[in-house]
C-alpha atoms as a PDB file:
ATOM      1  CA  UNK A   1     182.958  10.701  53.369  1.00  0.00           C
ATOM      2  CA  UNK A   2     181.027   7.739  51.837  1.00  0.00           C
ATOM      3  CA  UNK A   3     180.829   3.939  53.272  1.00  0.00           C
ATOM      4  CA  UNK A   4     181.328   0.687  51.076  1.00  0.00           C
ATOM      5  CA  UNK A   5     179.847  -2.489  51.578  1.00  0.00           C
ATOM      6  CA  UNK A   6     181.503  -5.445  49.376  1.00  0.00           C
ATOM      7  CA  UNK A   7     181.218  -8.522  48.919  1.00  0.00           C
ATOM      8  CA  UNK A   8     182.690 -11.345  46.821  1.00  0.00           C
ATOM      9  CA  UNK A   9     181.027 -14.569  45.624  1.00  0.00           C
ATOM     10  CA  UNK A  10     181.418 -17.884  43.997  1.00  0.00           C
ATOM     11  CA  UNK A  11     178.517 -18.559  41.571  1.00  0.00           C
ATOM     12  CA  UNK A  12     177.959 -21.293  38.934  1.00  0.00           C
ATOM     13  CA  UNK A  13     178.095 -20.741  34.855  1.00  0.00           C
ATOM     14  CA  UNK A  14     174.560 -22.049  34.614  1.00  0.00           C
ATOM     15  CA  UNK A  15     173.378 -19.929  37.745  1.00  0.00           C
ATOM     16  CA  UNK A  16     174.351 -16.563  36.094  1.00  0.00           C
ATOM     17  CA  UNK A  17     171.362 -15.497  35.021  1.00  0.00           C
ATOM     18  CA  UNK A  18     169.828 -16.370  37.917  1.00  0.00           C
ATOM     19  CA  UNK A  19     171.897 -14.518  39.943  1.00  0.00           C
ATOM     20  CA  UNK A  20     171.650 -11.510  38.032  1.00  0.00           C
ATOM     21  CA  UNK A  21     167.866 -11.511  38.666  1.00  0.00           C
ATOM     22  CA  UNK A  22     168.340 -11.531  41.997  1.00  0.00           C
ATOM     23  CA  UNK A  23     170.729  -8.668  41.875  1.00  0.00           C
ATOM     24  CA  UNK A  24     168.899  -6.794  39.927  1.00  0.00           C
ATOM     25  CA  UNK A  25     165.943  -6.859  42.434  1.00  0.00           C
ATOM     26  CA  UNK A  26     168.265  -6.777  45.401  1.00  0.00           C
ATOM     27  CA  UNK A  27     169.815  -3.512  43.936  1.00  0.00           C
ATOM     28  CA  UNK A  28     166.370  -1.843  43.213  1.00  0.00           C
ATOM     29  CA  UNK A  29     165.541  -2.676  47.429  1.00  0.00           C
ATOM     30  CA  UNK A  30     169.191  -0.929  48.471  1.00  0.00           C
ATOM     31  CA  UNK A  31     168.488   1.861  46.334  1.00  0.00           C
ATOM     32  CA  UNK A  32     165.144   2.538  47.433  1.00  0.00           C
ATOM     33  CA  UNK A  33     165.889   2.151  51.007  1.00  0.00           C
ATOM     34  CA  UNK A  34     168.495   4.699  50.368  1.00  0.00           C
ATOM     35  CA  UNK A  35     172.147   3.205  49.229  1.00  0.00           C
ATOM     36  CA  UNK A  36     173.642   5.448  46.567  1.00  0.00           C
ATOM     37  CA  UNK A  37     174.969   2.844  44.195  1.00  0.00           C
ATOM     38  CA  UNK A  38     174.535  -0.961  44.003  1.00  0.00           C
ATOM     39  CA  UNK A  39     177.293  -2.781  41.382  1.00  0.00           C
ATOM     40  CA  UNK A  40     177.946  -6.196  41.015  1.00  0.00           C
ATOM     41  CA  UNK A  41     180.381  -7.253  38.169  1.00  0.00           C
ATOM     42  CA  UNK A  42     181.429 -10.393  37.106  1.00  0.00           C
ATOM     43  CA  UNK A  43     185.042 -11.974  36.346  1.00  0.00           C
ATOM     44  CA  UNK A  44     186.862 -10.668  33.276  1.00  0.00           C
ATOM     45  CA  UNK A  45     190.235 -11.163  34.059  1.00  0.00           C
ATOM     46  CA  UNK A  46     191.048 -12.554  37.206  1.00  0.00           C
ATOM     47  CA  UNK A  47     193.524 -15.310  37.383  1.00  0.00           C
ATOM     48  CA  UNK A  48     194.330 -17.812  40.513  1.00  0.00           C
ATOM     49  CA  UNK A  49     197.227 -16.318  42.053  1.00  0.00           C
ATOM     50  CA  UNK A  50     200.521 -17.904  43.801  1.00  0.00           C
ATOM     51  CA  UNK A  51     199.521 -17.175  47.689  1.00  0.00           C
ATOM     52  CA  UNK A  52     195.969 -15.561  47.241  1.00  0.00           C
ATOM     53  CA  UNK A  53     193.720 -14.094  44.451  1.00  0.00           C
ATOM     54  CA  UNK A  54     190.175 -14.301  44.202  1.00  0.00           C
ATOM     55  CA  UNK A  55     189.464 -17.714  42.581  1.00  0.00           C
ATOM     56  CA  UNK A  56     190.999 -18.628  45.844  1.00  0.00           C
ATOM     57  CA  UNK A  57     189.322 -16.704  48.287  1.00  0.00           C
ATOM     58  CA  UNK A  58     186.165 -18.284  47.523  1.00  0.00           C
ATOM     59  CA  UNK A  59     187.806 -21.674  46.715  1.00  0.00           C
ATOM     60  CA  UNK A  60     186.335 -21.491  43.109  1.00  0.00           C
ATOM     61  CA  UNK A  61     185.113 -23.991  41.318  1.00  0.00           C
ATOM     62  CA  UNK A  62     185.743 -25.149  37.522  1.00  0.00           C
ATOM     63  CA  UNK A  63     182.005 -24.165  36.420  1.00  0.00           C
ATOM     64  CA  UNK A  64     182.098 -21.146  38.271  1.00  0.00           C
ATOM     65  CA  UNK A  65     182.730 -17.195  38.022  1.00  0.00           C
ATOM     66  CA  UNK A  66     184.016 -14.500  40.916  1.00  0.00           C
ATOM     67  CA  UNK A  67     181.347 -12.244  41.087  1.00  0.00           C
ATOM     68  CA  UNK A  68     182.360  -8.748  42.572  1.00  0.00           C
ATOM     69  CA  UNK A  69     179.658  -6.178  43.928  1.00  0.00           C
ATOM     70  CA  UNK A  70     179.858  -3.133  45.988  1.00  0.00           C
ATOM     71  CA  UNK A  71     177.274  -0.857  47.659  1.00  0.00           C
ATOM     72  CA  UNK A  72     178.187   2.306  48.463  1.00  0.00           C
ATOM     73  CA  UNK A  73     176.012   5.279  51.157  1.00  0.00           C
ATOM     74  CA  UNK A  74     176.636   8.163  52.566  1.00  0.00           C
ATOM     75  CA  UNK A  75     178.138   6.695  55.485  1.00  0.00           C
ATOM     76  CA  UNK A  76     178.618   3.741  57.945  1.00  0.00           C
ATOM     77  CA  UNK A  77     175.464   5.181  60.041  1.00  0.00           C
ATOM     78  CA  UNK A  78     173.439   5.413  56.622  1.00  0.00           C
ATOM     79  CA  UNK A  79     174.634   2.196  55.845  1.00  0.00           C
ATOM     80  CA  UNK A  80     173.485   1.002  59.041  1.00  0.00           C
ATOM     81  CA  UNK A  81     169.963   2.212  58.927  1.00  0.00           C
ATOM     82  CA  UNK A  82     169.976   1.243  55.181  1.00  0.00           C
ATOM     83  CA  UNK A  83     170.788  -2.238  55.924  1.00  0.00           C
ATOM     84  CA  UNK A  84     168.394  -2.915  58.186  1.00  0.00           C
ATOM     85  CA  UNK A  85     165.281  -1.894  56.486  1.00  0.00           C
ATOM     86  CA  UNK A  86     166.543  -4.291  53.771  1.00  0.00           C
ATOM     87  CA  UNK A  87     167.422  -7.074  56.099  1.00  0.00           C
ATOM     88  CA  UNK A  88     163.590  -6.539  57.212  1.00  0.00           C
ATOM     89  CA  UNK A  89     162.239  -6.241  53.547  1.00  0.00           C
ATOM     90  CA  UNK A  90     159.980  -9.150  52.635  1.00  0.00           C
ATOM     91  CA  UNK A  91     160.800  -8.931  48.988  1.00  0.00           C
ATOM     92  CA  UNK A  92     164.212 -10.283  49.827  1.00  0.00           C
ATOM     93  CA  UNK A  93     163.211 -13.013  52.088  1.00  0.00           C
ATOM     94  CA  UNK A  94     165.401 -16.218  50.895  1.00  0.00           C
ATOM     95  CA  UNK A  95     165.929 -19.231  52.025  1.00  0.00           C
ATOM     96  CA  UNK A  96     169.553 -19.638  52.153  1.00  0.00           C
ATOM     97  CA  UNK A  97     169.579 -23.100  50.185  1.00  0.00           C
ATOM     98  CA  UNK A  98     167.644 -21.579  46.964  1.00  0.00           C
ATOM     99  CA  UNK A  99     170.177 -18.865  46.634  1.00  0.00           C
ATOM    100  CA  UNK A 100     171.936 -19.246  43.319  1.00  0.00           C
ATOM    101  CA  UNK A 101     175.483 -19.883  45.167  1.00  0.00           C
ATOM    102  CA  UNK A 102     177.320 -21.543  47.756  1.00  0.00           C
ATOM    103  CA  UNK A 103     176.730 -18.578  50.403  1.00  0.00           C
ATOM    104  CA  UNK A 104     179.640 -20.233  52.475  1.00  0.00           C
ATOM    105  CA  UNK A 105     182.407 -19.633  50.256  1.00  0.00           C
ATOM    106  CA  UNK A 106     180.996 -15.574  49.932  1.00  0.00           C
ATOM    107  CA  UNK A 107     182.875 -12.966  51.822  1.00  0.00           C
ATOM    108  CA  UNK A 108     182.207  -9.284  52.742  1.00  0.00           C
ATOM    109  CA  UNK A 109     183.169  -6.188  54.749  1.00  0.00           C
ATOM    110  CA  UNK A 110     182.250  -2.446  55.305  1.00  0.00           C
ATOM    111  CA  UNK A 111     184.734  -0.357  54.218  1.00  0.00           C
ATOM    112  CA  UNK A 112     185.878   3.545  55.240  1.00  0.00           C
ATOM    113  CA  UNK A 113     187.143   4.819  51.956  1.00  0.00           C
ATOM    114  CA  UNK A 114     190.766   6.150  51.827  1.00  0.00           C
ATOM    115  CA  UNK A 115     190.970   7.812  49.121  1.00  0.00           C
ATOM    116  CA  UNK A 116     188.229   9.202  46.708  1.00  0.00           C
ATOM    117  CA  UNK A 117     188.979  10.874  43.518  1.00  0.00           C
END
């Protein structure tokens, strides 16, 4: 059975496409270093809920969007060597300040799927 990796984060309207550069390179390393798939999506329909919702998970902002990404391998020992040739990639080497977010309000986990369809 497969392992996810996901991750939710707050980024700013005007740091979109910014963002989605970096994604789109940060996908390309994953996938090369052997993840399967490498999504990120951004809020469509996601309201602030009553107790908890995503807007308030990452304490969102009112010129911001919920992005949502997931990277999925072929499991959490895959995942594990995966991740750490990309941890160890130079193309990916960031200082955490010129990120195009607030890296302290993202979250993430690994995941064992339940079900798979």
């Amino acid at each position: 059975m497969s392992y996810v990796d996901g991750f939710v984060v707050p980024v700013p309207k005007g740091k979109l496409a910014a963002y989605r550069r970096l994604a789109r390179k940060a996908g390309k390393v994953w996938l090369e270093h052997g993840a399967l798939r490498y999504v990120e999506c951004v809020a469509d329909d996601v309201q602030p809920g009553k107790v908890t919702s995503f807007p308030q998970a990452v304490k969102l902002e009112a010129d911001e969007v919920v992005v949502f990404s997931w990277i999925t391998y072929a499991s959490r020992r895959d995942r594990d060597r995966v991740n750490k040739k990309v941890m160890s990639d130079p193309r990916l080497k960031m200082d955490p300040k010129d990120l195009p977010f607030d890296g302290a309000r993202m979250f993430w986990g690994g995941f064992r799927p339940m079900v798979e369809l």
